[in-house]
Protein backbone atom coordinates (compact mmCIF):
# COMPACT_ATOMS: atom_id res chain seq x y z
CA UNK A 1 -34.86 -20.29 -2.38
CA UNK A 2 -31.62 -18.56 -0.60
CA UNK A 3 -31.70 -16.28 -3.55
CA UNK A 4 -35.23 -15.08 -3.04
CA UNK A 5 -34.64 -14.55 0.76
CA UNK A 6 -31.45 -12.56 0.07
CA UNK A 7 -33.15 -10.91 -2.88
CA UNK A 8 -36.08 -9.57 -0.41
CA UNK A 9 -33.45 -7.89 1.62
CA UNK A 10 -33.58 -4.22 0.69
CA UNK A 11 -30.43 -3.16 0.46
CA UNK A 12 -30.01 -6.65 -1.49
CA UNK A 13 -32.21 -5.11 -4.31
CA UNK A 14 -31.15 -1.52 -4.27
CA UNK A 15 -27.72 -2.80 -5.38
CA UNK A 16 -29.08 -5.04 -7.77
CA UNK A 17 -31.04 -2.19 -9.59
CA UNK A 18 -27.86 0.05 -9.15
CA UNK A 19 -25.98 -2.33 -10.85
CA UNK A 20 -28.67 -2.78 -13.69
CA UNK A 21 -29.33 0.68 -14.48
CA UNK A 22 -25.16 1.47 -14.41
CA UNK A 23 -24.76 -1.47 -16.94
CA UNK A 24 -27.89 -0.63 -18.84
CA UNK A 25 -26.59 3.19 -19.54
CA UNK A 26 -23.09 2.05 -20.50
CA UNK A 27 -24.85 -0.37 -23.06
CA UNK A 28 -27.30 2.38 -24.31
CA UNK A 29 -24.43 5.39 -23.82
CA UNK A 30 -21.31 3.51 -25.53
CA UNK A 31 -23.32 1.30 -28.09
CA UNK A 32 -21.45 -1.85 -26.26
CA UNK A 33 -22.33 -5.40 -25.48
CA UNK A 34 -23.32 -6.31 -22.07
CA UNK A 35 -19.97 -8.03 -21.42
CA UNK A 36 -18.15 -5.11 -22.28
CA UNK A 37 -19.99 -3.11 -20.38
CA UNK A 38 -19.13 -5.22 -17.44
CA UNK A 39 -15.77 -4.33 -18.06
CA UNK A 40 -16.48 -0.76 -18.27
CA UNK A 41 -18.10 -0.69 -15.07
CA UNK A 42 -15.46 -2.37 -13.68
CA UNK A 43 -12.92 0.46 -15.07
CA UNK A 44 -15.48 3.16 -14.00
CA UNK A 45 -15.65 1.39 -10.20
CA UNK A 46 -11.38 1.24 -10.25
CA UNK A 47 -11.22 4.69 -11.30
CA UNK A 48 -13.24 5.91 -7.93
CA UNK A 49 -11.32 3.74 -5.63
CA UNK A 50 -8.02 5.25 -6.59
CA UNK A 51 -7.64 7.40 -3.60
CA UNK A 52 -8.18 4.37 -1.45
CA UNK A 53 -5.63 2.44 -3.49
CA UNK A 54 -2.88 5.28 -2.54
CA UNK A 55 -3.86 4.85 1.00
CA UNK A 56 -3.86 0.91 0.34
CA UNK A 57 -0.08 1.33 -1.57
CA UNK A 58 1.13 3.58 1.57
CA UNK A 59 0.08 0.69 4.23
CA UNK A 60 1.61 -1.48 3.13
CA UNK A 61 4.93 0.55 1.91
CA UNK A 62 4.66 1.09 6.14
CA UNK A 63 4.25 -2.37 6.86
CA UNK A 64 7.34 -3.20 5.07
CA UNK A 65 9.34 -0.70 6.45
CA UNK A 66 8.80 -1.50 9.99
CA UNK A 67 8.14 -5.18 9.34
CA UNK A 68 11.46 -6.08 10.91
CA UNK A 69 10.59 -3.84 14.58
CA UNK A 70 7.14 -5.68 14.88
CA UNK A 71 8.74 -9.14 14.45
CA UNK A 72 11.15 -8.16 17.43
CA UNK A 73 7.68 -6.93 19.54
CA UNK A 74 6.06 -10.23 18.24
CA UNK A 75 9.58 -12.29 19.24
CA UNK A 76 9.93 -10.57 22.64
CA UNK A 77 5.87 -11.15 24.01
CA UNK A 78 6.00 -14.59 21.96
CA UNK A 79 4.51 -16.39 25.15
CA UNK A 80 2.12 -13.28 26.43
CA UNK A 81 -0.46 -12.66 22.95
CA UNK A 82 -2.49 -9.85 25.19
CA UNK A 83 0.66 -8.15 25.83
CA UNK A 84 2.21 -8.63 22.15
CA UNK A 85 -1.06 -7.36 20.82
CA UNK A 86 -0.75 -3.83 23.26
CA UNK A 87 2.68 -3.52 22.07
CA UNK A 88 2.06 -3.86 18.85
CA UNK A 89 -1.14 -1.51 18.85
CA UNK A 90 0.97 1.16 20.41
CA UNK A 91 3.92 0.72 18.00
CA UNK A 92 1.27 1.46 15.35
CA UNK A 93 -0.11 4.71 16.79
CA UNK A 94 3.30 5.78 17.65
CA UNK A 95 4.34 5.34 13.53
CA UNK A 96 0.81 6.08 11.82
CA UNK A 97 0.10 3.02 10.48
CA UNK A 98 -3.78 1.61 10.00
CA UNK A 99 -2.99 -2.13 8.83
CA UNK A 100 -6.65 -1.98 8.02
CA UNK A 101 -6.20 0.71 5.33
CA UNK A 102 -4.63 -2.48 3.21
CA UNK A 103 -8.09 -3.66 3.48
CA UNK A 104 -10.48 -1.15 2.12
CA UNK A 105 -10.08 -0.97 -1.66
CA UNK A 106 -11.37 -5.11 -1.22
CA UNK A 107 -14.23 -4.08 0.87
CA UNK A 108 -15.32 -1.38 -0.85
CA UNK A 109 -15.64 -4.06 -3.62
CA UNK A 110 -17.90 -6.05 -2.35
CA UNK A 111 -21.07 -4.27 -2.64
CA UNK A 112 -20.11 -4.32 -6.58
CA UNK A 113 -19.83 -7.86 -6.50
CA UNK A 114 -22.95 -8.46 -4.65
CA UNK A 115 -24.91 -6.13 -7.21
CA UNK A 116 -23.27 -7.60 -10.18
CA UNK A 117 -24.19 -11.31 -8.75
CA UNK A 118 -27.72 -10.71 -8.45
CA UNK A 119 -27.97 -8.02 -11.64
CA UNK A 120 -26.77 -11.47 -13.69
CA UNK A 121 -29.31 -13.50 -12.21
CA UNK A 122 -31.55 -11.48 -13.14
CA UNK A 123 -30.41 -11.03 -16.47
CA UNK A 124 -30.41 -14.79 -16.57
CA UNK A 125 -33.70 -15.05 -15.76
CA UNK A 126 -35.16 -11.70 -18.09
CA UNK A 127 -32.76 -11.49 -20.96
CA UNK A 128 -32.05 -8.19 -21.87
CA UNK A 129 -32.13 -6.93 -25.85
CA UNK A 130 -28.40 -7.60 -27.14
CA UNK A 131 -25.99 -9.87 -27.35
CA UNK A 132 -24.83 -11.81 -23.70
CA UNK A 133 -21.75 -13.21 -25.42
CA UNK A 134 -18.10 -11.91 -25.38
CA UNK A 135 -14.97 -12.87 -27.38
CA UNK A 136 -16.73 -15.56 -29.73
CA UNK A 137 -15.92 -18.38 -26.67
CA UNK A 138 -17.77 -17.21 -24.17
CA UNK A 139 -21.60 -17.77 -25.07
CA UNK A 140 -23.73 -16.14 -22.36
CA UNK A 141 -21.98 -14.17 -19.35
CA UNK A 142 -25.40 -15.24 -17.48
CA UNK A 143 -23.95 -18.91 -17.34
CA UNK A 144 -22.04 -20.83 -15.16
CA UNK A 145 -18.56 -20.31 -16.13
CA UNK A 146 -17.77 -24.40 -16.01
CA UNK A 147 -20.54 -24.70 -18.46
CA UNK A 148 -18.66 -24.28 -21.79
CA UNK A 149 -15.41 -24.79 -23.06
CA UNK A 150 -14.66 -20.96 -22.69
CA UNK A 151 -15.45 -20.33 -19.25
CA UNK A 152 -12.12 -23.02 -18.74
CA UNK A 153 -10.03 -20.25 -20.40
CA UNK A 154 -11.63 -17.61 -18.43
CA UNK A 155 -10.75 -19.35 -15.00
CA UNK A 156 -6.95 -19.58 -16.39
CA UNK A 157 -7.10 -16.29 -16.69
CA UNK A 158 -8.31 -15.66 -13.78
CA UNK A 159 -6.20 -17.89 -11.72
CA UNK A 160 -3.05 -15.80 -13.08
CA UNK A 161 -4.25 -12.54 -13.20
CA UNK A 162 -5.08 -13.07 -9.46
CA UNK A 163 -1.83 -14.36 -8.63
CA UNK A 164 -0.05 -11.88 -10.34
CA UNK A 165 -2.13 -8.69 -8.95
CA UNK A 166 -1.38 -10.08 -5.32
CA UNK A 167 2.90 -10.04 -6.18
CA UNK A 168 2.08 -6.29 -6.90
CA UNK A 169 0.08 -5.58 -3.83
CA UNK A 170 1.00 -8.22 -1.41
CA UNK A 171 0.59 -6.02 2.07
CA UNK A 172 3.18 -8.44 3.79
CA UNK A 173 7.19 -8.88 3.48
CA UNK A 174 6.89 -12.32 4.18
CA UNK A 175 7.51 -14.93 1.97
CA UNK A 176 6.12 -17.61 2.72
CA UNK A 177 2.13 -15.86 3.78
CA UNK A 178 3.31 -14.24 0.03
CA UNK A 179 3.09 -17.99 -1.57
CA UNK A 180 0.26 -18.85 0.58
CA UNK A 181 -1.89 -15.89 -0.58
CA UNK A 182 -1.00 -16.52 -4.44
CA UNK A 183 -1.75 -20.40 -3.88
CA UNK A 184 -5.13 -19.43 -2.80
CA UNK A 185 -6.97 -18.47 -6.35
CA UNK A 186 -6.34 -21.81 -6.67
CA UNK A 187 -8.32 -22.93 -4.30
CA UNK A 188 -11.10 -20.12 -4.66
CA UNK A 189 -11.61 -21.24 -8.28
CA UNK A 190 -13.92 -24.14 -7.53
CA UNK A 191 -16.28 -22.13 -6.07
CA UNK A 192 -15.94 -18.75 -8.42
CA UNK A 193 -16.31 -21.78 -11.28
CA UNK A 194 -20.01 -22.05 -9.97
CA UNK A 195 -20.60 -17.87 -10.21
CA UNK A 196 -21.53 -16.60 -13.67
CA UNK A 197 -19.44 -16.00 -16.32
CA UNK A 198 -19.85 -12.33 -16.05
CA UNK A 199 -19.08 -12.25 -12.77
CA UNK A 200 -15.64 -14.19 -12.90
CA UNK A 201 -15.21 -11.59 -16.13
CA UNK A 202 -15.54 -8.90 -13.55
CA UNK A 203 -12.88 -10.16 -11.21
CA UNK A 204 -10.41 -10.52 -14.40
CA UNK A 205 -11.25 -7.06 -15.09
CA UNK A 206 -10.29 -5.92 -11.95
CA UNK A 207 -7.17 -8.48 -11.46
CA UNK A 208 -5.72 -6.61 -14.63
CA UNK A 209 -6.16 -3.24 -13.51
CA UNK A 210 -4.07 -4.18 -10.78
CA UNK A 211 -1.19 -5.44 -12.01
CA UNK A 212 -0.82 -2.17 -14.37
CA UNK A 213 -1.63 -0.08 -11.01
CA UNK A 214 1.27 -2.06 -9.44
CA UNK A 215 3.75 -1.32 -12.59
CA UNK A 216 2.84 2.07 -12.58
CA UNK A 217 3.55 2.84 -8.67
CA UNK A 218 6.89 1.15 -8.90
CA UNK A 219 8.17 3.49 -11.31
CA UNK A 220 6.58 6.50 -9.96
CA UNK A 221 6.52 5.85 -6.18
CA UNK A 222 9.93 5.47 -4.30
CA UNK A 223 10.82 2.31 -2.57
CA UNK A 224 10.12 2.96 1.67
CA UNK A 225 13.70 3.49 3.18
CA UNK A 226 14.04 1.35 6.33
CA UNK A 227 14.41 3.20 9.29
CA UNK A 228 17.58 3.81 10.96
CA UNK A 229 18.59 1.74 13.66
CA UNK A 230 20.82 2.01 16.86
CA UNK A 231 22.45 -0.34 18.56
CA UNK A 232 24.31 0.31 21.82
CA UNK A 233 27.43 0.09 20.61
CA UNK A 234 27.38 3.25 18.23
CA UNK A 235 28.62 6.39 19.68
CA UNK A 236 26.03 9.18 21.04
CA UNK A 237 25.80 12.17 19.12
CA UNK A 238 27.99 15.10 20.68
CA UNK A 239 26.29 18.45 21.25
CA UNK A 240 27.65 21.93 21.13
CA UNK A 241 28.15 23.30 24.44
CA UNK A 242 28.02 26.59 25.36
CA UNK A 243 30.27 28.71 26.25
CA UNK A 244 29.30 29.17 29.95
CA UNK A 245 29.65 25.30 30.69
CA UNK A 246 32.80 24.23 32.49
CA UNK A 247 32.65 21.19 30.94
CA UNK A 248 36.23 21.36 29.46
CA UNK A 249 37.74 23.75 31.95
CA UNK A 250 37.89 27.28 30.03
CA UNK A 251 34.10 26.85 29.11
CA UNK A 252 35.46 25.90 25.49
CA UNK A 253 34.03 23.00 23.25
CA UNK A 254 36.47 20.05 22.90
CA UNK A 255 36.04 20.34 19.25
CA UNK A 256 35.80 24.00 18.43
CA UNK A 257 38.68 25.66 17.06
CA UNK A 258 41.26 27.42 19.48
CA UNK A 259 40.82 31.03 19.74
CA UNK A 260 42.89 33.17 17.76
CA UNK A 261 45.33 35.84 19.80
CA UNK A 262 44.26 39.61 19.52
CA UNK A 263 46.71 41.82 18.09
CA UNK A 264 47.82 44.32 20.45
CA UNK A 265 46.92 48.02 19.48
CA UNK A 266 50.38 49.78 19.01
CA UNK A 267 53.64 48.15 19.62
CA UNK A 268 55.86 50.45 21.64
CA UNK A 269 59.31 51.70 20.22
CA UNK A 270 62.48 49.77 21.81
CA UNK A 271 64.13 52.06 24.67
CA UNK A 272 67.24 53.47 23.71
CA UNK A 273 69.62 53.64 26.96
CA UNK A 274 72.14 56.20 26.77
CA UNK A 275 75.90 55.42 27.91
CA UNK A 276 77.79 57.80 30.23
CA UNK A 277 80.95 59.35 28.74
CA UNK A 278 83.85 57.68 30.06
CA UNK A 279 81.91 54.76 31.32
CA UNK A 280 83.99 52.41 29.36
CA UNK A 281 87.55 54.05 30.56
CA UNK A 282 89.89 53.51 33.13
């Protein structure tokens, strides 16, 4: 009954035809089974998000590098949240960093998984000509994945494939909300273990991509220097001074070399002084 309601919802239905019509030309196009085609949508779908995943890769790079200054705003307003938020919102305009950037490539999937989930239903319900299977173990992608000994394989692989994607693209330096976020597929997986096989086939798809777009941009993409810091203790920077400033006396920089004396033009000949004759006798 909740699928019928949400089904009547327009844009509801316009993504599940767009989803239908994409799989249905991949399957007429590339002569492939409808579970590969899944898989080729799925590539197709990656391949137009990549400019969001470079924006994605250079959050969190930011995040990393000034992870250590926005623990010492969060440490210094611990007991004052309004005022640690304002800090923290101005630190992030002042260094250009959108820590909802880390967060688009996932929303932008989500009509994709809304259109596949309701494409499969459909499918379910009108089976299309060709074969639903994929792999020899998994029977029909329309099922529910906990409904044949394959679909227990397929959650494995889901379960690490999602855990390793999020070591690649974790968006925090913290450890332990690192473990915490690759814990969570476990959780997740009783309810994606109710979703269609296709649909949890999609997700692997996408997991995998992932982790080869993570090995890729940490060969090709240098690691975010941290940014320098200054304590009080380190010397200030001396500046030339010029020469009209009487700072040192004779308008000269402590450190600039000491002038070198001018040659005179033309040394003059020694006098000769004549002695009087007889001078010396008496």
């Amino acid at each position: 009954m909740m699928h019928a309601i949400l089904y009547a919802i327009p844009i509801i239905s316009t993504l599940e035809r767009f989803a239908r019509d994409a799989l249905n030309w991949i399957h007429v196009t590339f002569h492939l089974p409808w579970a590969w085609a899944i898989v080729v949508l799925t590539i197709f779908v990656r391949m137009l998000m990549v400019p969001l995943t470079v924006k994605q890769i250079h959050s969190m790079q930011n995040l990393q590098r000034f992870a250590p200054q926005m623990k010492e705003i969060q440490k210094k307003y611990k007991g004052d949240k309004q005022k640690q938020n304002e800090e923290l919102m101005k630190f992030y305009r002042e260094n250009n960093i959108n820590p909802a950037a880390s967060c688009l490539p996932m929303l932008a999937q989500l009509p994709v998984f809304i259109s596949l989930y309701y494409a499969l239903k459909q499918f379910a319900k009108h089976p299309p000509a060709g074969s639903m299977s994929w792999l020899h173990f998994v029977p029909n992608i329309t099922w529910h994945t906990t409904s044949f000994w394959g679909g227990y394989v397929l959650l494995v692989v889901y379960v690490a494939s999602q855990m390793a994607s999020t070591l690649f693209m974790s968006a925090t330096a913290d450890k332990t909300q690192r473990y915490l976020f690759m814990i969570m597929p476990l959780v997740f997986v009783f309810v994606i273990a109710r979703f269609p096989a296709g649909l949890v086939l999609y997700w692997v798809t996408t997991n995998l991509w992932t982790v080869g777009q993570g090995l890729i941009t940490r060969r090709l993409m240098p690691r975010p220097s941290a940014p320098e810091k200054r304590s009080s203790r380190s010397a200030p920077k001396t500046e030339p001074t010029d020469d009209t400033d009487g700072g040192s006396g004779n308008g000269a920089s402590p450190n600039s070399p000491e002038p070198k004396p001018q040659p005179s033009a033309k040394a003059a000949p020694p006098r000769r002084v004549r002695r009087k004759k007889g001078a010396g006798r008496r």
